[in-house]
Each structure stands twice: as C-alpha cells, then as structure tokens.
N, C-alpha and C. Protein backbone atom coordinates (compact mmCIF):
# COMPACT_ATOMS: atom_id res chain seq x y z
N UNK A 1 15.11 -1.78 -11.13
CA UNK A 1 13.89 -1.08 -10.75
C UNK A 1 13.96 -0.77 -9.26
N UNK A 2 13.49 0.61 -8.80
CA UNK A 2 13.57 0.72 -7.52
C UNK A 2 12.04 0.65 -7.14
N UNK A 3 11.54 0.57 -5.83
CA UNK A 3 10.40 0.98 -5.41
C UNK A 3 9.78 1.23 -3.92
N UNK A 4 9.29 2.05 -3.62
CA UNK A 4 9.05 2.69 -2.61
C UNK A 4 7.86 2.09 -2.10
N UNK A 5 7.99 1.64 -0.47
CA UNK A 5 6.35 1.31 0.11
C UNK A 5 6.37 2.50 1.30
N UNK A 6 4.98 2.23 1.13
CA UNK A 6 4.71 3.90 2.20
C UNK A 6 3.24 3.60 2.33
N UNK A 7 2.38 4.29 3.15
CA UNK A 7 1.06 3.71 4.00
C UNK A 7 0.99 5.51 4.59
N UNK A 8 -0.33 6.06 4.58
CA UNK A 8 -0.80 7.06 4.76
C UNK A 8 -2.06 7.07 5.29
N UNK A 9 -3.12 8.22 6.27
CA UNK A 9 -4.47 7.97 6.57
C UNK A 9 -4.54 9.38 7.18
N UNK A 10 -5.87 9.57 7.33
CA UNK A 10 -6.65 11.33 7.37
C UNK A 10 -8.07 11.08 7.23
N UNK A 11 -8.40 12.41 7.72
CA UNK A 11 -9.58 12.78 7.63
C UNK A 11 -10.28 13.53 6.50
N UNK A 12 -11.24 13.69 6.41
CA UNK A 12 -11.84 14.83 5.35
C UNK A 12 -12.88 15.06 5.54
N UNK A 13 -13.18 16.25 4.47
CA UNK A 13 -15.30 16.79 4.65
C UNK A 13 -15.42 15.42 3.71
N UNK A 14 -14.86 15.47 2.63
CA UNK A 14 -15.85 14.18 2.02
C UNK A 14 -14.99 13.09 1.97
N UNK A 15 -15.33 11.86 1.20
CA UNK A 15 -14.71 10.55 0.81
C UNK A 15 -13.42 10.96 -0.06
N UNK A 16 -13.92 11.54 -1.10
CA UNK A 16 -12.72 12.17 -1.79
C UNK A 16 -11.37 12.73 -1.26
N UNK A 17 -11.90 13.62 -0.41
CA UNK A 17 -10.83 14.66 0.17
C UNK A 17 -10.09 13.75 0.92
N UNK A 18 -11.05 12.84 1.86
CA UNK A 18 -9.88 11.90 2.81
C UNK A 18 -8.84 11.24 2.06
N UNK A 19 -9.74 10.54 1.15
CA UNK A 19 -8.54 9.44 0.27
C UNK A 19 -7.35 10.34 -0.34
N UNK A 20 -7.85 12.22 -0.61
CA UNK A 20 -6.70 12.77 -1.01
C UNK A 20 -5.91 13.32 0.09
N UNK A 21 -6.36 13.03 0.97
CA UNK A 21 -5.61 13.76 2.33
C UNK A 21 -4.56 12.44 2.62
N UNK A 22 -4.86 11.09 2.65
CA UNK A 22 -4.09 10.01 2.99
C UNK A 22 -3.50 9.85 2.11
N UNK A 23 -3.44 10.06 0.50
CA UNK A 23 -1.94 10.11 -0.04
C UNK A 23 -1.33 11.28 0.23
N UNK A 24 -1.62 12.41 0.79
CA UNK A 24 -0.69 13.36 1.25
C UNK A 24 0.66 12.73 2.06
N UNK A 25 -0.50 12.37 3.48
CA UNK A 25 0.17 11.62 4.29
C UNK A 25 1.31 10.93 4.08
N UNK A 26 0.47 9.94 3.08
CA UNK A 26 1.98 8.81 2.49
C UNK A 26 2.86 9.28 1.35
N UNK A 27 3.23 10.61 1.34
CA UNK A 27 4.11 11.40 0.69
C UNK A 27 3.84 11.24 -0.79
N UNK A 28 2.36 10.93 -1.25
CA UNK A 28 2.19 10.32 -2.89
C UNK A 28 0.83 11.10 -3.34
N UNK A 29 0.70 12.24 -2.42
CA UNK A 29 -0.55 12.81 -2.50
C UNK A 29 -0.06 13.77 -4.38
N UNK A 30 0.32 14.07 -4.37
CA UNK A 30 0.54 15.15 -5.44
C UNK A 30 1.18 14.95 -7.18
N UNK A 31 0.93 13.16 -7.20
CA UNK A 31 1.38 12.52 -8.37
C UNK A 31 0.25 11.82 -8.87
N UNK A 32 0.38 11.58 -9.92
CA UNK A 32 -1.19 10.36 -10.28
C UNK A 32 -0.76 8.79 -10.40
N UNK A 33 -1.00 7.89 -9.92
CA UNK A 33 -1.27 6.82 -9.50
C UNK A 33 -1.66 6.11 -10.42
N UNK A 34 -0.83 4.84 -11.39
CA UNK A 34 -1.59 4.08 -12.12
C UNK A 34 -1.07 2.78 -11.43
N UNK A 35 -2.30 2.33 -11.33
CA UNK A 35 -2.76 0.83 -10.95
C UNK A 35 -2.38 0.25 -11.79
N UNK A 36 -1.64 -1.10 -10.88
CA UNK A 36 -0.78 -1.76 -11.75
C UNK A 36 -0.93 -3.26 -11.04
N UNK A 37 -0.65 -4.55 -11.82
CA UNK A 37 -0.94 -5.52 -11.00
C UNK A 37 -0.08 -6.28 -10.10
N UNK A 38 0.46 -7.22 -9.54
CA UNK A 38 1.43 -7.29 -8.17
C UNK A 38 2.64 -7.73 -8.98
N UNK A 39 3.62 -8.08 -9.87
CA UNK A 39 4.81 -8.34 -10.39
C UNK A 39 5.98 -7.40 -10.07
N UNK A 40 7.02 -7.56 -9.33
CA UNK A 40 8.52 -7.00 -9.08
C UNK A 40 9.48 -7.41 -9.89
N UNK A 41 9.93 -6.65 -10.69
CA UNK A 41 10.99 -6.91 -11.73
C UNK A 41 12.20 -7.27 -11.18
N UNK A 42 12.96 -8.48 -11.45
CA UNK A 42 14.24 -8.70 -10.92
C UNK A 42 15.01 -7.80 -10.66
N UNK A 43 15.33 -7.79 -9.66
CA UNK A 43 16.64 -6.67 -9.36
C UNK A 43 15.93 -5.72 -8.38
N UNK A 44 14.77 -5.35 -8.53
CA UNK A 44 14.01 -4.46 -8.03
C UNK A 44 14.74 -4.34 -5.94
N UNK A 45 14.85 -2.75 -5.82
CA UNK A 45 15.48 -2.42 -4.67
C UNK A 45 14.79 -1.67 -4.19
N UNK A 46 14.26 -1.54 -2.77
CA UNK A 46 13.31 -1.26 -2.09
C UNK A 46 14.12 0.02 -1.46
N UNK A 47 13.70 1.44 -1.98
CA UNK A 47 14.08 2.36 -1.26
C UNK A 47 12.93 3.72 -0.60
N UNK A 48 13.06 4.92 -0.03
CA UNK A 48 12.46 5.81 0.94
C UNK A 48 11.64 6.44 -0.44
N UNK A 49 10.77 6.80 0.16
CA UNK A 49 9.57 7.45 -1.05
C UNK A 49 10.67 8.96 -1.38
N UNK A 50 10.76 8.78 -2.68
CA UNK A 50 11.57 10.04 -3.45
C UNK A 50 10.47 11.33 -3.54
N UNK A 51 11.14 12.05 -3.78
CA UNK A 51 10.44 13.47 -3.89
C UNK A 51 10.07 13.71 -5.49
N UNK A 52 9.06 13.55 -5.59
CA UNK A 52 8.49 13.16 -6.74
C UNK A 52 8.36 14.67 -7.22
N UNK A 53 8.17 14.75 -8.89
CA UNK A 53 7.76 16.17 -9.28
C UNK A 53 5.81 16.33 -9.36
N UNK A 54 5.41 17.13 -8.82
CA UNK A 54 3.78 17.17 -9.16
C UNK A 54 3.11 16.84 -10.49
N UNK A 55 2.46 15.87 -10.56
CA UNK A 55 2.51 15.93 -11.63
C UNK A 55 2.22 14.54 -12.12
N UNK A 56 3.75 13.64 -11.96
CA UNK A 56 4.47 12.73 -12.23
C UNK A 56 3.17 11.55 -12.18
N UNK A 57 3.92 10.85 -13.77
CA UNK A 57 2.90 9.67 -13.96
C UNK A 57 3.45 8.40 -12.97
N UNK A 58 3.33 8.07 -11.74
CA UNK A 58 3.39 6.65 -11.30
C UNK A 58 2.83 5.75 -11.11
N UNK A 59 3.64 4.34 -11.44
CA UNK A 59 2.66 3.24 -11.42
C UNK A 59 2.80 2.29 -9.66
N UNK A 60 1.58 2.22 -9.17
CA UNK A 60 1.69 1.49 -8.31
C UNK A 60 0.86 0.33 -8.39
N UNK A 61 1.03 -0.08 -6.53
CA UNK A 61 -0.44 -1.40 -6.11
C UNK A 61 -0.27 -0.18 -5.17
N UNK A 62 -1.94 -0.38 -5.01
CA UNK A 62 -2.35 0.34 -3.90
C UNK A 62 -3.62 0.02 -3.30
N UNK A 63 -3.64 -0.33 -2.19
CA UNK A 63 -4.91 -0.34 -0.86
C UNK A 63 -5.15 0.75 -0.50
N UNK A 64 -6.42 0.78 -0.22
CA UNK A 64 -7.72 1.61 0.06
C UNK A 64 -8.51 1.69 0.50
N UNK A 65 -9.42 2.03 1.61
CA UNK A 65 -10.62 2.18 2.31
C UNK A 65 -10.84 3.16 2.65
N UNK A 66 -12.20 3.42 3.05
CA UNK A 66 -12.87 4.75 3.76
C UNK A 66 -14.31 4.26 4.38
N UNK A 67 -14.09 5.62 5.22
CA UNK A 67 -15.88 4.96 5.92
C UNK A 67 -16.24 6.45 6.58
N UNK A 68 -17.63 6.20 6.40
CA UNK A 68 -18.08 8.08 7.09
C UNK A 68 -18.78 7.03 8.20
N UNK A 69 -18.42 6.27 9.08
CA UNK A 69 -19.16 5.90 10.06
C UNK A 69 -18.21 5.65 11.34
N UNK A 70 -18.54 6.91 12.08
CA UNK A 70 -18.28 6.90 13.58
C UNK A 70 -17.64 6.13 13.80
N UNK A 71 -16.33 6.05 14.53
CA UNK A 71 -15.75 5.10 15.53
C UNK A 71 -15.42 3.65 14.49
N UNK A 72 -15.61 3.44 13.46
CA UNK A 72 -15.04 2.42 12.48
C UNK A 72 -13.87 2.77 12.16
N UNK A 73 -12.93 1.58 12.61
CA UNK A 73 -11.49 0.71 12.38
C UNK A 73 -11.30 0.50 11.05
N UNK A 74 -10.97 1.27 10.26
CA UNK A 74 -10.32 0.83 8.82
C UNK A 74 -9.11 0.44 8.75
N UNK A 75 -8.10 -0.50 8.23
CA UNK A 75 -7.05 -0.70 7.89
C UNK A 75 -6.77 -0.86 6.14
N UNK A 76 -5.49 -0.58 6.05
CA UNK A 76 -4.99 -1.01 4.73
C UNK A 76 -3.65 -1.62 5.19
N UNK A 77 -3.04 -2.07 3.90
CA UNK A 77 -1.86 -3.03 3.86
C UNK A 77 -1.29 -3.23 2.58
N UNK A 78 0.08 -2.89 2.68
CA UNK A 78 0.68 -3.96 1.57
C UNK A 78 1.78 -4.72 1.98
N UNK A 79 2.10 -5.70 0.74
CA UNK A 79 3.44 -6.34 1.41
C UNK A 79 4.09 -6.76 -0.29
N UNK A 80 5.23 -6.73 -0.13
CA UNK A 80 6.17 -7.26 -0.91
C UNK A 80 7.04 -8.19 -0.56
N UNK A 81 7.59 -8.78 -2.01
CA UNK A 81 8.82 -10.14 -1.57
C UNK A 81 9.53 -10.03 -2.48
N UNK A 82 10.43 -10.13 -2.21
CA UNK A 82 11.83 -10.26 -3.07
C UNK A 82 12.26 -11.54 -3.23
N UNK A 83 12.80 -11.77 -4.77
CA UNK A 83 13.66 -13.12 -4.77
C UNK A 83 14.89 -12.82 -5.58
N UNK A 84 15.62 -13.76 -5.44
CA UNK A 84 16.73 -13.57 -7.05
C UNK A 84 16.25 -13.46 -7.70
N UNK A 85 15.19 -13.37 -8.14
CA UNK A 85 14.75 -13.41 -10.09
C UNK A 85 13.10 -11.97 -10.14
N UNK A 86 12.29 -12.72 -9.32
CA UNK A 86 11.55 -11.23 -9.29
C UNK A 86 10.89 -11.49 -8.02
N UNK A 87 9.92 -10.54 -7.74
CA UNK A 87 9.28 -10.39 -7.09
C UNK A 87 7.41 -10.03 -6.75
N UNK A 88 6.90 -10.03 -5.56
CA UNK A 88 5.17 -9.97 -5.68
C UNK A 88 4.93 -9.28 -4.49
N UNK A 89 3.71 -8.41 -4.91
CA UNK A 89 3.12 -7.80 -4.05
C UNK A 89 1.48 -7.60 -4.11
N UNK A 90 1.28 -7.75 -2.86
CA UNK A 90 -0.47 -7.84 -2.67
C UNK A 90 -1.04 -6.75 -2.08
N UNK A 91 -2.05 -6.57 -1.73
CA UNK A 91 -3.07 -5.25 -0.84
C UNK A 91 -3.72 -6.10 -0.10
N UNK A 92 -4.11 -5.31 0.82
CA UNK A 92 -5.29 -6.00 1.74
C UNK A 92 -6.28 -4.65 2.57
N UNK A 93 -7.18 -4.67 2.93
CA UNK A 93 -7.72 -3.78 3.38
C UNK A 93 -8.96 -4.38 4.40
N UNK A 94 -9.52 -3.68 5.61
CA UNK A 94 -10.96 -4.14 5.94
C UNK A 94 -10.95 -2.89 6.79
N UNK A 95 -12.40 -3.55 6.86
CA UNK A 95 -12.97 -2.22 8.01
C UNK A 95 -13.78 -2.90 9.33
N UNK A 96 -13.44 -2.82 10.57
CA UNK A 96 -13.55 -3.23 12.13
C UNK A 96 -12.78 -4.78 11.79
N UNK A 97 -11.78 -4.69 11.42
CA UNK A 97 -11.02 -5.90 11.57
C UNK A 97 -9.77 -5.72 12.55
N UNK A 98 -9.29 -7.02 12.88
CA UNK A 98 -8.16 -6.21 13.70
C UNK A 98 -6.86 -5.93 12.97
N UNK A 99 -6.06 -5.13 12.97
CA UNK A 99 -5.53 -4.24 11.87
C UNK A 99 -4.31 -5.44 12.03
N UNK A 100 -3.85 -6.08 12.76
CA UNK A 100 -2.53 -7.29 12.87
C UNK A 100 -3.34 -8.10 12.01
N UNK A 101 -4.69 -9.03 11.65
CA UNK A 101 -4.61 -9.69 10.87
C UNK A 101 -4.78 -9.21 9.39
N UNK A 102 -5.50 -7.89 9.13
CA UNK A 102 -5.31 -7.45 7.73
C UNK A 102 -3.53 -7.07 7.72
N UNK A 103 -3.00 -7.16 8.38
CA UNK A 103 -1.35 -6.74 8.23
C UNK A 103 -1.25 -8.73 7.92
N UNK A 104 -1.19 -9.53 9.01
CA UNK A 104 -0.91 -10.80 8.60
C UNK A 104 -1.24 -11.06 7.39
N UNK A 105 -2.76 -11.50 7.05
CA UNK A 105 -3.11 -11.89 5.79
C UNK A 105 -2.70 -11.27 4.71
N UNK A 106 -1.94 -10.22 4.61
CA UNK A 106 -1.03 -9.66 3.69
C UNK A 106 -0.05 -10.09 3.23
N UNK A 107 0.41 -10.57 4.30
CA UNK A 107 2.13 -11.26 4.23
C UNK A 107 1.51 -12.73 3.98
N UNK A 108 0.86 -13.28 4.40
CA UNK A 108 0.20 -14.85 3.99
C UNK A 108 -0.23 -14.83 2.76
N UNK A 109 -0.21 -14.01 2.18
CA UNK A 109 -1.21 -13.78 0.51
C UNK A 109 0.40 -14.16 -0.08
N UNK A 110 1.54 -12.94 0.24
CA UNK A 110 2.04 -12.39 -0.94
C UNK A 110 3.70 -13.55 -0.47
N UNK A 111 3.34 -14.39 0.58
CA UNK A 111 4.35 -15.43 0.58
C UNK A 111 3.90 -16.63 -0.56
N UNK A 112 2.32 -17.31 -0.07
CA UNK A 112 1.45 -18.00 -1.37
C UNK A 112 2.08 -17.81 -2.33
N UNK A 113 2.09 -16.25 -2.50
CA UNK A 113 2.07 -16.24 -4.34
C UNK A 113 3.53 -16.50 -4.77
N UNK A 114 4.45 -16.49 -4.10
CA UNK A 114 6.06 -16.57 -4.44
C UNK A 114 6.01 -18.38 -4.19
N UNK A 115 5.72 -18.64 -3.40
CA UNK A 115 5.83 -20.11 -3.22
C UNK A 115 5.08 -21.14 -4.28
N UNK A 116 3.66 -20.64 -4.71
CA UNK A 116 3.06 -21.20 -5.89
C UNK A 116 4.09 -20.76 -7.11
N UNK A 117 4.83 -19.66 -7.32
CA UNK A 117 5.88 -19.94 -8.08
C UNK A 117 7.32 -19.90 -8.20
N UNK A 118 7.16 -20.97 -7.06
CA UNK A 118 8.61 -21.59 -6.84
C UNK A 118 9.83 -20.95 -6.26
N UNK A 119 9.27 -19.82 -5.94
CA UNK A 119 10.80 -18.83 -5.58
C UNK A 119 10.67 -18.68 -4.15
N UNK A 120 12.22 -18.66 -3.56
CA UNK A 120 12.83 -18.26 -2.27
C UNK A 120 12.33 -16.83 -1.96
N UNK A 121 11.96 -16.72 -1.09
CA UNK A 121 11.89 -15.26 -0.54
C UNK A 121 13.47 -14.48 0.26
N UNK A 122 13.68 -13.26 -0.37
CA UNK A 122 15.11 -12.96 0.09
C UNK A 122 14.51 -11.76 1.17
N UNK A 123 13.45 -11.30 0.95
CA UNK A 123 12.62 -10.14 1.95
C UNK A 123 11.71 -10.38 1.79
N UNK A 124 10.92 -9.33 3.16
CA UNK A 124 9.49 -9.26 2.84
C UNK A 124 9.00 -7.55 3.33
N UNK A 125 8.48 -7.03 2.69
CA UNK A 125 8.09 -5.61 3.68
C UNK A 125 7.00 -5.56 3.62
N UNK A 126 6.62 -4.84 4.55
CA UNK A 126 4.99 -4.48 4.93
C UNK A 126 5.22 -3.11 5.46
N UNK A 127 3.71 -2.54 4.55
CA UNK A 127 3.65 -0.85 5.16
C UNK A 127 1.85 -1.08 5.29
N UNK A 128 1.39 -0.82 6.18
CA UNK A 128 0.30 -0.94 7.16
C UNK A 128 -0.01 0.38 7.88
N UNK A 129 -1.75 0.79 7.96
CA UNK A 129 -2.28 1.93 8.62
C UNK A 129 -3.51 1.51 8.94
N UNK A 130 -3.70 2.65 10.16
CA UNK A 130 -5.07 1.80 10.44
C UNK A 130 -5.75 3.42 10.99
N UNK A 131 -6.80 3.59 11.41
CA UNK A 131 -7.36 4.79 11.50
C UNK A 131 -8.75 4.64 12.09
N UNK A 132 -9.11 5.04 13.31
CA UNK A 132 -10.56 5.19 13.94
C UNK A 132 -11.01 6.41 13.30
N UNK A 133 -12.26 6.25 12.48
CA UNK A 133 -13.05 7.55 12.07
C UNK A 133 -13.86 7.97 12.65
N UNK A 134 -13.49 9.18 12.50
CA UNK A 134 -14.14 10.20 13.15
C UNK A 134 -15.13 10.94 12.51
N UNK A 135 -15.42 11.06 11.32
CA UNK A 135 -16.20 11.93 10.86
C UNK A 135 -16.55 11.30 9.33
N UNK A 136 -15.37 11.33 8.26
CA UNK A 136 -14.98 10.82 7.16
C UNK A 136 -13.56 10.66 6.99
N UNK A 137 -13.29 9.26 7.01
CA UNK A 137 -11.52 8.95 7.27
C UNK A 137 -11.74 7.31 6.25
N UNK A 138 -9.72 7.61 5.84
CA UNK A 138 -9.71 6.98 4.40
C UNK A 138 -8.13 6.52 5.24
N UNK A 139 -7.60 5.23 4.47
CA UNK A 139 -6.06 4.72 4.72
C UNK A 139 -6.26 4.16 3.51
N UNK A 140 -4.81 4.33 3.19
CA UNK A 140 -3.74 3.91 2.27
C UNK A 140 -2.58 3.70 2.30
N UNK A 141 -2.36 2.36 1.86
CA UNK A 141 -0.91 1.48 1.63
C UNK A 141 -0.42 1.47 0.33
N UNK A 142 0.69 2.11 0.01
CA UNK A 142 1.08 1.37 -1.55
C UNK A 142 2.56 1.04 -1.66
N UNK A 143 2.65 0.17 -2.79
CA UNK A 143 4.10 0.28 -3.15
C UNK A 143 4.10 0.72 -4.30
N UNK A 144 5.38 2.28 -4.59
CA UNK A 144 5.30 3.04 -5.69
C UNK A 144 6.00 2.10 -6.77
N UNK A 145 6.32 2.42 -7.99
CA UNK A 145 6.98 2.01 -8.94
C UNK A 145 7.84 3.10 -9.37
N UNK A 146 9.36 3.26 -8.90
CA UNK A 146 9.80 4.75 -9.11
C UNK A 146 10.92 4.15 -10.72
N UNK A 147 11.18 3.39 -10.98
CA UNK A 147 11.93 3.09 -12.44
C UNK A 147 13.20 2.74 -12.01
C-alpha cells in the first residue's frame, strides 16, 4: 500500500468554498474523499501526492477546521507511524491554539497508539497547516490512501 500525506489551507466567500479551496491547495481538491479510520497496512510506503484522475474514489484520515472569525488561528494536523507489521495515523485540529502543540499532540496521540500495541516505530510523518482568517478560512491535513 502506498500513501500520500499532504496539508492544504485558503480562503473563501463561504465555509464550503474554503474547505474546497484547501483541498485544492493540498493537491486533493478534485477527488472525493472517503473517511476512513487510522490503520496502515503492512508494507505501506509513504510517497508525493500522485496526480490523481478527477473524479477518483479515495480513501483517507483527514483534519479539518474553519472559522469566519477575524484574525482566528486555525490549525490542522496529521501524523503517521510506521512499523514492520503495520501502521497508525491520527488528526488533530484547533482553533487559537498554538499550531506546534496541535502539531505535537499529534505525534503524542499516534506514538500512544503504536505503543499500546506493542509495535516499534520505524517513522513518523507529520503534515501540518495553520492559517490566520481573514474573512472565511478552512485547513486541512490528510493522509491519502493511494493502493
């Protein structure tokens, strides 16, 4: 299994448009997105977001926020871990937090969860965005599921 992490953020007239403007950003704007829960299939190899066809059914994890309020600090986050056998990945998100600890508590979540089951960590990645709004502004972190 390969899979792609990537982190995107924008503006918009509405809530909608931003959140579709920040998967632009993170090169995942133009595929549909199925939510999926944090498990990495053994073997799984962490590569550059592919050029997807429009269209295309993918499964991810994905973080999310938005805020139509002035001068509010949104962040998102993900992180992954690799082991010999499989792997986990978490989200994290807040809004006026400081964007290093929603990035930390990411990586503190998704080490937990490998260590509650028993496995070595061989990596870890993190893709992280953060965004002062201005008007109506949205960030997004995901890791794709490309097969």
């Amino acid at each position: 299994m390969k899979v792609s992490i990537t982190s995107g953020r924008a503006e918009g007239p509405t809530k909608l448009n931003a959140f579709d403007n920040a998967l632009l950003d993170a090169n995942i704007g133009d595929i549909n997105l199925i939510k999926v829960s944090s498990i990495l299939p053994e073997g799984t190899e962490v590569v550059p977001v592919p050029k997807f066809l429009p269209g295309d059914m993918v499964n991810c994890v994905l973080a999310y926020t938005s805020s139509d309020v002035e001068g509010d600090l949104i962040s998102a986050a993900v992180a992954l871990a690799t082991s010999d056998y499989f792997g986990c990945v978490v989200e994290n998100t807040g809004i006026n937090r400081d964007p290093e600890d929603v990035k930390n508590e990411a990586e503190s979540m998704v080490r937990y969860m490998m260590d509650v089951r028993g496995l070595n960590i061989n990596e870890i990645k993190i893709a992280d965005e953060s965004h002062i709004v201005k008007k109506q502004g949205a960030v997004v972190a995901s890791v794709v599921y490309i097969g």
